[in-house]
Protein backbone atom coordinates (compact mmCIF):
# COMPACT_ATOMS: atom_id res chain seq x y z
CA UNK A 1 3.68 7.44 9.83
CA UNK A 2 0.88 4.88 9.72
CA UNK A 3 0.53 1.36 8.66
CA UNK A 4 -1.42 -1.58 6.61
CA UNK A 5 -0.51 -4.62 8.74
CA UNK A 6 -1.21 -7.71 6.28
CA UNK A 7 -1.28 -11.37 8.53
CA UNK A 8 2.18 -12.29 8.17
CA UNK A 9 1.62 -15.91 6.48
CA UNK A 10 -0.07 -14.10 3.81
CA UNK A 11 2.05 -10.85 3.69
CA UNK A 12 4.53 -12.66 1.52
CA UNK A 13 2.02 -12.81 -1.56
CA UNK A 14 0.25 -9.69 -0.76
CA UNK A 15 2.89 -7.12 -0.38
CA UNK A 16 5.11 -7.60 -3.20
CA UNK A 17 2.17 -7.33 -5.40
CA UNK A 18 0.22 -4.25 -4.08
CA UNK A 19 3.61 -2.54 -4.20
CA UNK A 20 3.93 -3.43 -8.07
CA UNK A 21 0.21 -2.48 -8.53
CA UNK A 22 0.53 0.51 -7.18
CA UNK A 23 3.81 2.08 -8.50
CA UNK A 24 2.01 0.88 -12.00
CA UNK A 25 -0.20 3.74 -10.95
CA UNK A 26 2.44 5.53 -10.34
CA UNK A 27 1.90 6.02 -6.31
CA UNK A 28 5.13 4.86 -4.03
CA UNK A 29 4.77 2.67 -0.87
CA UNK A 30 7.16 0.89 1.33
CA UNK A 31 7.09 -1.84 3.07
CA UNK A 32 8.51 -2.51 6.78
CA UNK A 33 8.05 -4.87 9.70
CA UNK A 34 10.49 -7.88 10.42
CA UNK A 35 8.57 -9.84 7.84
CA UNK A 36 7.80 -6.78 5.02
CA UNK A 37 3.85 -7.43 6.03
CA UNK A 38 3.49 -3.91 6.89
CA UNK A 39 2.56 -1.09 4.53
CA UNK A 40 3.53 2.53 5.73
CA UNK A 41 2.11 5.79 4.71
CA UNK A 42 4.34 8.74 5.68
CA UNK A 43 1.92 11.39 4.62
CA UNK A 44 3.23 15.16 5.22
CA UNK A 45 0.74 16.77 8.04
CA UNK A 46 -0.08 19.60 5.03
CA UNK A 47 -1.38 17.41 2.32
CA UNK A 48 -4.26 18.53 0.71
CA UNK A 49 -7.49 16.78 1.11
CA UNK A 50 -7.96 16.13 -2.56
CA UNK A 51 -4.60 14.91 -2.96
CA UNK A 52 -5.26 12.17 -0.15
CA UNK A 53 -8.24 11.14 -1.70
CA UNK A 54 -6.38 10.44 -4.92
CA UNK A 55 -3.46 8.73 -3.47
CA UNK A 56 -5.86 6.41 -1.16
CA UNK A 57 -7.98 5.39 -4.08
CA UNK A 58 -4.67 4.25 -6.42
CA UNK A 59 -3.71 1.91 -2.99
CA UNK A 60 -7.24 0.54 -3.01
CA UNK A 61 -7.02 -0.28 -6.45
CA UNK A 62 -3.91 -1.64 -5.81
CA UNK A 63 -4.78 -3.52 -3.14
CA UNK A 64 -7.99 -5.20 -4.52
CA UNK A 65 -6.10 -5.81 -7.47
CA UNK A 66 -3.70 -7.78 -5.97
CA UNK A 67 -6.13 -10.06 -3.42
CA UNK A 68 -8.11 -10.55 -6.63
CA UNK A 69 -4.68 -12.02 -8.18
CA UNK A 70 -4.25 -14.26 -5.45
């Protein structure tokens, strides 16, 4: 498992909305830490590269459409 840690004064506006962005583009993330500010990626240790790519570029676009929101 690894993780996006977000500052947690701005994790609150951040994380709910890259988690909506990104299951729009149909890729699932969690959330954890005591304030939610974390994003974790539990990627299996045989994922193929292309596969990867594609999931890391819907969480981008998730993730600058949401800071572009706020």
């Amino acid at each position: 498992m690894i993780g996006i840690e977000f500052h947690v004064e701005t994790a609150a506006a951040y994380v709910p909305v890259i988690k909506s962005k990104a299951l729009e583009k149909r890729l699932l993330i969690m959330n954890c830490g005591v304030k939610g500010q974390t994003i974790r990626l539990m990627l299996p240790l045989n994922i193929d590269k292309d596969v990867l790519d594609q999931g890391l570029s819907l969480l981008e676009e998730a993730i600058t459409e949401a800071v572009s929101i706020n």
